[in-house]
N, C-alpha and C. Protein backbone atom coordinates (compact mmCIF):
# COMPACT_ATOMS: atom_id res chain seq x y z
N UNK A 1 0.82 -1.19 0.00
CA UNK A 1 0.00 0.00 0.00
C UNK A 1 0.87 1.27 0.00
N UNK A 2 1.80 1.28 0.98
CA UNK A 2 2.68 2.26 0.67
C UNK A 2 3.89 2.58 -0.36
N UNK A 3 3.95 1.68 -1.22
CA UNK A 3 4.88 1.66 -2.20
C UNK A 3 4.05 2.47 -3.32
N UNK A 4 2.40 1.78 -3.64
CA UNK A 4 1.70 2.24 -4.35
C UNK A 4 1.53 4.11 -3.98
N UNK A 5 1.51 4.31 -3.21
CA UNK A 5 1.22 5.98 -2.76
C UNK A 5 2.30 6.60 -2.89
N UNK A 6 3.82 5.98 -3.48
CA UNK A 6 4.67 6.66 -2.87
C UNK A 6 5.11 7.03 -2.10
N UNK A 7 4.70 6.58 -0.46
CA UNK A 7 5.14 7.14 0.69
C UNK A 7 5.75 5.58 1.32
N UNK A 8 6.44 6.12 2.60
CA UNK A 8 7.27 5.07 3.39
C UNK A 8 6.00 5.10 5.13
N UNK A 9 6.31 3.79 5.49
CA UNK A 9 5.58 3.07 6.40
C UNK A 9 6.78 3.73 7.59
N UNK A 10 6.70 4.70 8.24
CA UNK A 10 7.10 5.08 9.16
C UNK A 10 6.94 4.34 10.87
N UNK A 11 7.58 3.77 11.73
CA UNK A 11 7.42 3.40 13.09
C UNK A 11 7.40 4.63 14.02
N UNK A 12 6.15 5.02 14.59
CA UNK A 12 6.62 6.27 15.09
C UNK A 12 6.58 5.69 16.87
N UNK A 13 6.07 5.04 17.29
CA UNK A 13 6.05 4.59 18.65
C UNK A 13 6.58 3.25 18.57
N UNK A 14 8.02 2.61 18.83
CA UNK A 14 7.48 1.29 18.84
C UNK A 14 7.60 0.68 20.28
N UNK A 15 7.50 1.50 21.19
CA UNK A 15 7.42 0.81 22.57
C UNK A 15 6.19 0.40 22.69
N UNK A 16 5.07 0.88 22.31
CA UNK A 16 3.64 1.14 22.76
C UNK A 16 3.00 -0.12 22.29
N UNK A 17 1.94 -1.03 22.94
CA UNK A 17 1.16 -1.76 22.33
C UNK A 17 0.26 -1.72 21.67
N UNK A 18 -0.41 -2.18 20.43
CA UNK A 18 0.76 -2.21 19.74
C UNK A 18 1.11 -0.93 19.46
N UNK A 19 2.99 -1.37 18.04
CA UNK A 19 3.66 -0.29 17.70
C UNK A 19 2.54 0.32 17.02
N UNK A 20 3.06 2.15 17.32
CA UNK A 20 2.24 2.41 16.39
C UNK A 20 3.05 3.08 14.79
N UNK A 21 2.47 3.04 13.63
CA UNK A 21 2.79 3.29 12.54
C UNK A 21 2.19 4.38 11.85
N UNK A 22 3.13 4.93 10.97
CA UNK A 22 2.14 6.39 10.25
C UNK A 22 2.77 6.20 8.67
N UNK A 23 2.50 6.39 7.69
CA UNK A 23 2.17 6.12 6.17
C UNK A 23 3.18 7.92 5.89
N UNK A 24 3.87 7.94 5.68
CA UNK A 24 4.58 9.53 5.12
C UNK A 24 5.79 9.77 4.38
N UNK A 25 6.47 11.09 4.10
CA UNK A 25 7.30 10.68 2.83
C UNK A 25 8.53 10.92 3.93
N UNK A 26 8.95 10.13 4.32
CA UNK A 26 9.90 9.96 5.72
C UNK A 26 11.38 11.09 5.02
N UNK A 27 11.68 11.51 3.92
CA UNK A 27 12.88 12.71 4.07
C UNK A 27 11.69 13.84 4.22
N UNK A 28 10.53 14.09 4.13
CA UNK A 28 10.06 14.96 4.61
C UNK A 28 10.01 15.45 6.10
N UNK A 29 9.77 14.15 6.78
CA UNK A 29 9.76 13.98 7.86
C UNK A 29 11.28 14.36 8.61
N UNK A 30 12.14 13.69 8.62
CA UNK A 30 13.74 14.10 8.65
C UNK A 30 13.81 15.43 8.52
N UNK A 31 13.33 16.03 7.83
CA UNK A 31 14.06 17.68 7.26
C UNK A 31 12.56 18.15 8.44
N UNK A 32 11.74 18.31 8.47
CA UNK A 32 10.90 18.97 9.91
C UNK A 32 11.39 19.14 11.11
N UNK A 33 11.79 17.93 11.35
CA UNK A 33 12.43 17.27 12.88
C UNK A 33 13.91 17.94 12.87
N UNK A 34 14.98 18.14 12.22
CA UNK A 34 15.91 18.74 11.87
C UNK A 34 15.42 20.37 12.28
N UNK A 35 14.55 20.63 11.37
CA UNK A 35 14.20 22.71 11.52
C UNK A 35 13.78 22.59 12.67
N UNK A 36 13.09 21.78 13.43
CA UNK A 36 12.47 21.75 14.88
C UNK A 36 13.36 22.03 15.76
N UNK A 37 14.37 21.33 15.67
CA UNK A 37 15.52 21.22 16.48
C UNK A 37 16.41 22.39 16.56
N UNK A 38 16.52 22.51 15.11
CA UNK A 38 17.75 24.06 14.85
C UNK A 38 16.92 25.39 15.64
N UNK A 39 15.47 25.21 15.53
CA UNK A 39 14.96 26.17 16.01
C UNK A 39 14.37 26.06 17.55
N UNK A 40 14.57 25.14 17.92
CA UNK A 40 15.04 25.22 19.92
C UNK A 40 16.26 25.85 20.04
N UNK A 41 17.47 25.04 19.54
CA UNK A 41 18.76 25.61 19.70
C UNK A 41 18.75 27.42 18.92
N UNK A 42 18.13 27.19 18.34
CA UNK A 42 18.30 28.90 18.39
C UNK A 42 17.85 30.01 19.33
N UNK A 43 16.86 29.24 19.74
CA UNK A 43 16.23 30.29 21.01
C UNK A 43 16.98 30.22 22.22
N UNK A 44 17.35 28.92 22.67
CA UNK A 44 18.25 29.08 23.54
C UNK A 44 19.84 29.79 23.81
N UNK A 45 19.32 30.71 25.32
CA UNK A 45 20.82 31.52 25.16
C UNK A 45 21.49 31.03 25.60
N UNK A 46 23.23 31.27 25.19
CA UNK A 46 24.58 30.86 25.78
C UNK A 46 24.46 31.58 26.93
N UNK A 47 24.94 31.08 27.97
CA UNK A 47 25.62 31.96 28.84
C UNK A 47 26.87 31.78 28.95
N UNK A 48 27.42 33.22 28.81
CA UNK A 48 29.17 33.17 28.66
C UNK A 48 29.55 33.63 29.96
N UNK A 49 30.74 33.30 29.74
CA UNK A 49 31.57 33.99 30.95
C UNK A 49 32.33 35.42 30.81
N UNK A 50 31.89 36.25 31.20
CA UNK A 50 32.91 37.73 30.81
C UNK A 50 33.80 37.80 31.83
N UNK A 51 34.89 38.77 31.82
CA UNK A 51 35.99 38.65 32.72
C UNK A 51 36.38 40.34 33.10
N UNK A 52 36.25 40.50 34.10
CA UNK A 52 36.57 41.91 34.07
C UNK A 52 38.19 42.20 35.15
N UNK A 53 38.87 42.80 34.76
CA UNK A 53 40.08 42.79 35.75
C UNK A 53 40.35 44.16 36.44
N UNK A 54 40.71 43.77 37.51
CA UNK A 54 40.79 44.46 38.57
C UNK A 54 42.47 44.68 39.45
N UNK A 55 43.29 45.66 39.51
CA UNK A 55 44.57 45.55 40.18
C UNK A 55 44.36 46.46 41.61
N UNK A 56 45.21 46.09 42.89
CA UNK A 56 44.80 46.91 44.15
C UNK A 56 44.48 48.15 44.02
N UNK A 57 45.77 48.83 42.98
CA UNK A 57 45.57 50.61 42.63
C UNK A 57 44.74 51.23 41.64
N UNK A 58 43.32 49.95 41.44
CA UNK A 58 42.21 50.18 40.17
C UNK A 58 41.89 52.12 41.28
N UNK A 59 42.10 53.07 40.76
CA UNK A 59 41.41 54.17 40.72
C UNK A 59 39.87 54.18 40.68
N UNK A 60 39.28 55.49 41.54
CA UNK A 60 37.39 55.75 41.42
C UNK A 60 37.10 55.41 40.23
N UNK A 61 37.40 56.09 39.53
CA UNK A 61 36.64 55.98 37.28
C UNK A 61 37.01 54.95 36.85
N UNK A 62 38.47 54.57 36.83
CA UNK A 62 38.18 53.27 36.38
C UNK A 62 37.18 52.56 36.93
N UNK A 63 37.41 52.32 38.39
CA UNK A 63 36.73 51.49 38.64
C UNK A 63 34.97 51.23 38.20
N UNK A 64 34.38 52.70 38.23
CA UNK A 64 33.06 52.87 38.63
C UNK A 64 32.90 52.39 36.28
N UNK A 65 33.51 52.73 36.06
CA UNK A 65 33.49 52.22 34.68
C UNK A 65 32.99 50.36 34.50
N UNK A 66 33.93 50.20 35.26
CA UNK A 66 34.42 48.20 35.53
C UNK A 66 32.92 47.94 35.82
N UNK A 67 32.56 48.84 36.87
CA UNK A 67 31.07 48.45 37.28
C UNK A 67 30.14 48.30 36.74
N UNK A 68 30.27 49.50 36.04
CA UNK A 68 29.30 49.74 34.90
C UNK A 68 29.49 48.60 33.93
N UNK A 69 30.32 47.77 33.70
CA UNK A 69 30.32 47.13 32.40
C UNK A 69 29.80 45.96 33.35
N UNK A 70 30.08 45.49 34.83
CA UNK A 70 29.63 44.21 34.97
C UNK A 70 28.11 44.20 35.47
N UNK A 71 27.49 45.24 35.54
CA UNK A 71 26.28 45.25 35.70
C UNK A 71 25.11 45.09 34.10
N UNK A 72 26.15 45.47 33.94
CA UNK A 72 25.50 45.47 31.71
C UNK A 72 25.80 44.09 31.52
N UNK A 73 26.72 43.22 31.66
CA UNK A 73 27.27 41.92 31.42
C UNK A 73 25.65 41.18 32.35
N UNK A 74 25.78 41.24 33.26
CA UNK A 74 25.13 40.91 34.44
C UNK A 74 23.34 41.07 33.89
N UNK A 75 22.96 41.84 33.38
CA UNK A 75 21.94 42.10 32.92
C UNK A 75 21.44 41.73 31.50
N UNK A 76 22.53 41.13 30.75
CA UNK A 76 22.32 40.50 29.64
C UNK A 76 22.38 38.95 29.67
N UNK A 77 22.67 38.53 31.16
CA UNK A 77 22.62 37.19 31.98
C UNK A 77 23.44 36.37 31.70
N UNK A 78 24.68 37.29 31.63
CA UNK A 78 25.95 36.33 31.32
C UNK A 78 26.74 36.56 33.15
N UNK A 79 27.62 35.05 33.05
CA UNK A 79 28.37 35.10 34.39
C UNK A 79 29.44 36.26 34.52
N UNK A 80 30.09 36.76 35.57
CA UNK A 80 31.27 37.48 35.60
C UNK A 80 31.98 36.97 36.28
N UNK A 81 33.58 36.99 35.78
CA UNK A 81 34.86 36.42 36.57
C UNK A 81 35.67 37.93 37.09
N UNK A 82 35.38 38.50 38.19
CA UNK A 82 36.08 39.61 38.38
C UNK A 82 37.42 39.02 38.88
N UNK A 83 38.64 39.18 38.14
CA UNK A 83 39.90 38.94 38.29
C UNK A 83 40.63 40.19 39.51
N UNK A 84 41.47 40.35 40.28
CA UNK A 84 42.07 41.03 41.13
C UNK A 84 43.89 40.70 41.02
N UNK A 85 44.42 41.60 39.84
CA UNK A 85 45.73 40.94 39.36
C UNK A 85 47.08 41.28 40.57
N UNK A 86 47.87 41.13 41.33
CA UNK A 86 48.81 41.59 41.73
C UNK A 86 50.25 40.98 41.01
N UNK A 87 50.83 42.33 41.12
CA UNK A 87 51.98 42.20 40.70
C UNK A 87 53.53 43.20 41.51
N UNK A 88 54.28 42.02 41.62
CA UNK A 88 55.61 42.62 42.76
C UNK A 88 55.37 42.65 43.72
N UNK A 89 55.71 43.81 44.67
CA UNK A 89 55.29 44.09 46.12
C UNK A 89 54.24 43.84 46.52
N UNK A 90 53.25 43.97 45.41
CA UNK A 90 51.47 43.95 45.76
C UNK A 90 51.29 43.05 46.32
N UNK A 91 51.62 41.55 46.28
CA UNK A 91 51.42 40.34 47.16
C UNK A 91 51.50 40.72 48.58
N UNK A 92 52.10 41.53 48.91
CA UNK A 92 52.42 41.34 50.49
C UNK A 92 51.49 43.02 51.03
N UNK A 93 50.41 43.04 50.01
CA UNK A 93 48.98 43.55 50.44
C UNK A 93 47.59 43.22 49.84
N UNK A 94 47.73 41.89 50.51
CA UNK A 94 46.43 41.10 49.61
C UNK A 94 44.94 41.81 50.55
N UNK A 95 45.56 41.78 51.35
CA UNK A 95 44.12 42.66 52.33
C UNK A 95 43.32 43.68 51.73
N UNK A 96 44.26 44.49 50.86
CA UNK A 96 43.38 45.50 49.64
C UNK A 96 42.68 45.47 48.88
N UNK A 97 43.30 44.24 48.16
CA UNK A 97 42.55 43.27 47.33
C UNK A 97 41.21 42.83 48.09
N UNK A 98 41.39 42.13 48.71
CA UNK A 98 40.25 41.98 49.40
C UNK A 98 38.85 42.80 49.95
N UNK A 99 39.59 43.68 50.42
CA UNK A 99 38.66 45.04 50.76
C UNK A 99 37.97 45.33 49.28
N UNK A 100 38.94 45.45 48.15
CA UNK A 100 37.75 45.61 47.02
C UNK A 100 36.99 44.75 46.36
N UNK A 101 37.42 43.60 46.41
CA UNK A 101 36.46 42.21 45.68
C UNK A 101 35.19 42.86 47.18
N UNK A 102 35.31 42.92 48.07
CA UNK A 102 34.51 43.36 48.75
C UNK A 102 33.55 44.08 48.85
N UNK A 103 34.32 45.49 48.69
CA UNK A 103 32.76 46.27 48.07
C UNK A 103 32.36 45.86 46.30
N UNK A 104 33.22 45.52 45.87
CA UNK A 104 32.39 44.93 44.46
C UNK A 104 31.10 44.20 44.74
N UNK A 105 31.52 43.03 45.46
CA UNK A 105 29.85 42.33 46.24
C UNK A 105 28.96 42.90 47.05
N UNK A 106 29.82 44.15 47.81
CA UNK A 106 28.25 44.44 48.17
C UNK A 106 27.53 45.50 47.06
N UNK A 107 28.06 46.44 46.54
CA UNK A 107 27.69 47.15 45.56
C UNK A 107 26.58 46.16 44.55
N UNK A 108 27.30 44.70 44.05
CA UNK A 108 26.44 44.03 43.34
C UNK A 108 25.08 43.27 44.13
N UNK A 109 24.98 43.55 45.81
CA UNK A 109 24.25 42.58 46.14
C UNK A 109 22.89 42.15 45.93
N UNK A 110 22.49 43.30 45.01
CA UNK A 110 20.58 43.26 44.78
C UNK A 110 20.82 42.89 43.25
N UNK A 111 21.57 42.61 42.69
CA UNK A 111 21.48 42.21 41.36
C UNK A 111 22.14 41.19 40.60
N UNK A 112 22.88 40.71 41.95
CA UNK A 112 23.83 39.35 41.56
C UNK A 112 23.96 38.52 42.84
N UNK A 113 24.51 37.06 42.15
CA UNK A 113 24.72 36.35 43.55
C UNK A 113 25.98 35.96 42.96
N UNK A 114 27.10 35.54 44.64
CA UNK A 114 28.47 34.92 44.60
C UNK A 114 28.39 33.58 44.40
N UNK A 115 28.76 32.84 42.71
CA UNK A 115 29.05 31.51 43.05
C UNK A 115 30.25 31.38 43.59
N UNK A 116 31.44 31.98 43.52
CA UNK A 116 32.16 31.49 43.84
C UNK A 116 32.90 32.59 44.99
N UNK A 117 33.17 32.67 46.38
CA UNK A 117 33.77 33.53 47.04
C UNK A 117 35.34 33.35 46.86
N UNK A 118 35.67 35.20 46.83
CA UNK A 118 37.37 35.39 46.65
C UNK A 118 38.68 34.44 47.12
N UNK A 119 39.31 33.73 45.87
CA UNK A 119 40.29 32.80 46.43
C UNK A 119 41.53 33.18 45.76
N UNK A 120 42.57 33.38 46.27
CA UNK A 120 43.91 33.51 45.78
C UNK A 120 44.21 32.36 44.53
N UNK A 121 44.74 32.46 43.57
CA UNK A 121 45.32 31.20 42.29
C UNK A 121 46.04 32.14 42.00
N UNK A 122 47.32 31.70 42.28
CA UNK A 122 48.75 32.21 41.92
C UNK A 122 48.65 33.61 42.17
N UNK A 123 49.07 34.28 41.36
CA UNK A 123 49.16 36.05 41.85
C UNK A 123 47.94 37.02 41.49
N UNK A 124 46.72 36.12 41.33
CA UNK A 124 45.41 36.29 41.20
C UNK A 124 44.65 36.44 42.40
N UNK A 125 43.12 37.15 42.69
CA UNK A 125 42.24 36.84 42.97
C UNK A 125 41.27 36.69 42.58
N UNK A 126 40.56 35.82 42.32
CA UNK A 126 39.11 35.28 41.62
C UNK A 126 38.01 35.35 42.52
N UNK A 127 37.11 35.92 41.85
CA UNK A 127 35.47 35.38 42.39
C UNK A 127 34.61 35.87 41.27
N UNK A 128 33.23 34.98 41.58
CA UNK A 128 32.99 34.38 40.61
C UNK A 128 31.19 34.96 40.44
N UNK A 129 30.79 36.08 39.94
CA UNK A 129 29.27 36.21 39.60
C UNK A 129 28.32 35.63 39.14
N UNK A 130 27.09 35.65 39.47
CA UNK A 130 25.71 35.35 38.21
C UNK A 130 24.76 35.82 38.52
N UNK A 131 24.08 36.14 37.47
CA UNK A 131 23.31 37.08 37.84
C UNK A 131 21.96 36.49 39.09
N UNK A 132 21.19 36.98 39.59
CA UNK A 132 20.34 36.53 39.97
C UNK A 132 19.05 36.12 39.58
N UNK A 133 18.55 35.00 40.15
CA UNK A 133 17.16 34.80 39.27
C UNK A 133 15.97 35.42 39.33
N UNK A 134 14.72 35.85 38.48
CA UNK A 134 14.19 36.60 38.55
C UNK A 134 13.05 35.85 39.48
């Protein structure tokens, strides 16, 4: 019957008792299920990671700039890696560092949450944003 119509005997359930079967032109079928798919994955967003860096002697403007960009990052619902770089002497005033990953979090606290709290990696400090859920 289906040879005569030109179409293919498709299995569309075969767990079910019985299987069940549908009569269609199965590359039609293929190329639907394909655009179906491309068009989930298109709606769905990446979330990236942005990185913003930060040194003990980051200055007011810079800084309030930095802010400004991780609250825009933050609001387009991507993660932030605020980096805290030292270099030379600076190691032996990590407490500064600290004090500012500091007010960075509280400044962010109504519009982000800490996955990850401030940890030294090599002559770094890391911590780790996302935005919050609505």
């Amino acid at each position: 019957m289906a040879e005569e119509q030109d179409v293919d005997l498709v299995e569309i359930s075969p767990t079910a008792k019985p299987p069940v079967c549908k009569l269609m032109d199965f590359g039609k079928y293929k190329y639907q299920q394909a655009k179906k798919r491309d068009e989930a994955k298109k709606n769905q967003k990446q979330v990236q990671i942005k990185e913003i860096k930060f040194r003990p002697g980051t200055d007011e403007g810079d800084y309030q700039i930095k802010m400004r960009n991780i609250n825009r990052f933050l609001a387009d619902g991507d993660k932030v890696k605020v980096t805290l770089r030292f270099r030379g002497r600076e190691m032996a005033h990590q407490q500064l560092g600290a004090q500012l990953l500091e007010r960075v979090k509280e400044e962010l606290a109504e519009v982000a949450q800490i996955e990850s709290f401030p940890k030294m990696e090599g002559r770094q400090m890391v911590m780790m944003i996302a935005p919050k859920k609505k």
